[in-house]
Protein backbone atom coordinates (compact mmCIF):
# COMPACT_ATOMS: atom_id res chain seq x y z
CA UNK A 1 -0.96 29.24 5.69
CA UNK A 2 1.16 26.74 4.15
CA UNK A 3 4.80 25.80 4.64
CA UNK A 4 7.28 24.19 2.69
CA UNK A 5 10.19 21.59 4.31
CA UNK A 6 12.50 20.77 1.84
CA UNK A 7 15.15 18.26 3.49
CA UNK A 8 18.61 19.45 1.54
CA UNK A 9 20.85 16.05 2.23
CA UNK A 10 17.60 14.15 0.29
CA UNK A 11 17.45 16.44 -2.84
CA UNK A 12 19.71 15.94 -5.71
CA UNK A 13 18.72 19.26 -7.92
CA UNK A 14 16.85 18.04 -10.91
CA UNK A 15 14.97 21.16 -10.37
CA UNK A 16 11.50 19.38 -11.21
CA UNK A 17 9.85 21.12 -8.08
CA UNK A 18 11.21 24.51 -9.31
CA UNK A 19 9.26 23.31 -12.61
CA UNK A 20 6.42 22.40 -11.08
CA UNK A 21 5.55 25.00 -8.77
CA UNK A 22 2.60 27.26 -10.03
CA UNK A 23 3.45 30.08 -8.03
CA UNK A 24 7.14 29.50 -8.49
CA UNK A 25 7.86 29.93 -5.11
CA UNK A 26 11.02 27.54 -5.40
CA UNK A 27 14.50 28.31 -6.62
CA UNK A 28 17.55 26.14 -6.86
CA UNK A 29 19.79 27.17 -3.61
CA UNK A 30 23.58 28.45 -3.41
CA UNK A 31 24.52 26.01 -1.26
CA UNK A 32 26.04 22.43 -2.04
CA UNK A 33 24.24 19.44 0.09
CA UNK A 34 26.65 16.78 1.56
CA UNK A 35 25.94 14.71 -1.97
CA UNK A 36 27.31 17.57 -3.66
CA UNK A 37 24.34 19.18 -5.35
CA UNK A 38 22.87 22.34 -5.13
CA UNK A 39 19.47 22.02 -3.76
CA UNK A 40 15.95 23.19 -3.80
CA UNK A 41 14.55 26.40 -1.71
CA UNK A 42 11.44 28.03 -0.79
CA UNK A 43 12.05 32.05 -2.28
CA UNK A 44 8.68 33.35 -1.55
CA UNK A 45 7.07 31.50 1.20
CA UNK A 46 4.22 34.34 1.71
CA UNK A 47 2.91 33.12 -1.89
CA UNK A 48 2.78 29.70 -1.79
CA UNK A 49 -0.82 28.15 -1.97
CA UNK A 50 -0.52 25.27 -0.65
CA UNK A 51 -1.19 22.83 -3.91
CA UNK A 52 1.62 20.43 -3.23
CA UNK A 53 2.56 19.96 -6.63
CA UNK A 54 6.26 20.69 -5.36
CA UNK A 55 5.66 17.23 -3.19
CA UNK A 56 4.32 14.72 -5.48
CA UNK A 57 6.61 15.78 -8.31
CA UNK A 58 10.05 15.32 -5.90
CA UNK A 59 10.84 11.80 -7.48
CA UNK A 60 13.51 11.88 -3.88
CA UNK A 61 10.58 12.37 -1.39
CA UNK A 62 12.71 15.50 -0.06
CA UNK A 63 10.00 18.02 0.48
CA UNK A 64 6.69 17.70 2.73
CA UNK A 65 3.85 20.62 3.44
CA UNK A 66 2.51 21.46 6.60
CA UNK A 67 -0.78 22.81 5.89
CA UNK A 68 -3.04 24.53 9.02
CA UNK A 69 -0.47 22.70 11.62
CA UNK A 70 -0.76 18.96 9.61
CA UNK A 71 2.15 17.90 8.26
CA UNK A 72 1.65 15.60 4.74
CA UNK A 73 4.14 12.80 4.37
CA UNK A 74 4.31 11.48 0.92
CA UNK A 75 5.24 8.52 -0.20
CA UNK A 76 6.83 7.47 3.03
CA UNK A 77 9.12 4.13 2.45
């Protein structure tokens, strides 16, 4: 089983995750972030496959996946 960390004060909403996502598992929260943009959320975590498009397409390195217990950093500067 998969799971999905978005971090909220790193996302900005461009909603290219939500775009992304082949399962389209994501959807663009209610809540504002302390940058003052709504950000990304997991809706359906149950269906998520685990294909981490959602993480390489994040151009602000907000979300990682923790597949099986590992979590997968990406693009960590």
């Amino acid at each position: 089983m998969s799971r999905i960390v978005i971090s909220p004060d790193n996302c900005k909403g461009c909603e290219l995750c939500v775009s992304a996502c082949p399962q389209q598992i994501l959807g663009m929260g209610k809540q504002i972030n302390s940058k003052g943009y709504f950000y990304a959320e997991v809706v359906e975590p149950m269906r998520c496959i685990g294909c981490r498009l959602c993480c390489i397409t994040c151009p602000d390195v907000a979300i990682e996946m923790e597949v099986h217990g590992t979590m997968y950093h990406y693009f960590a500067y």
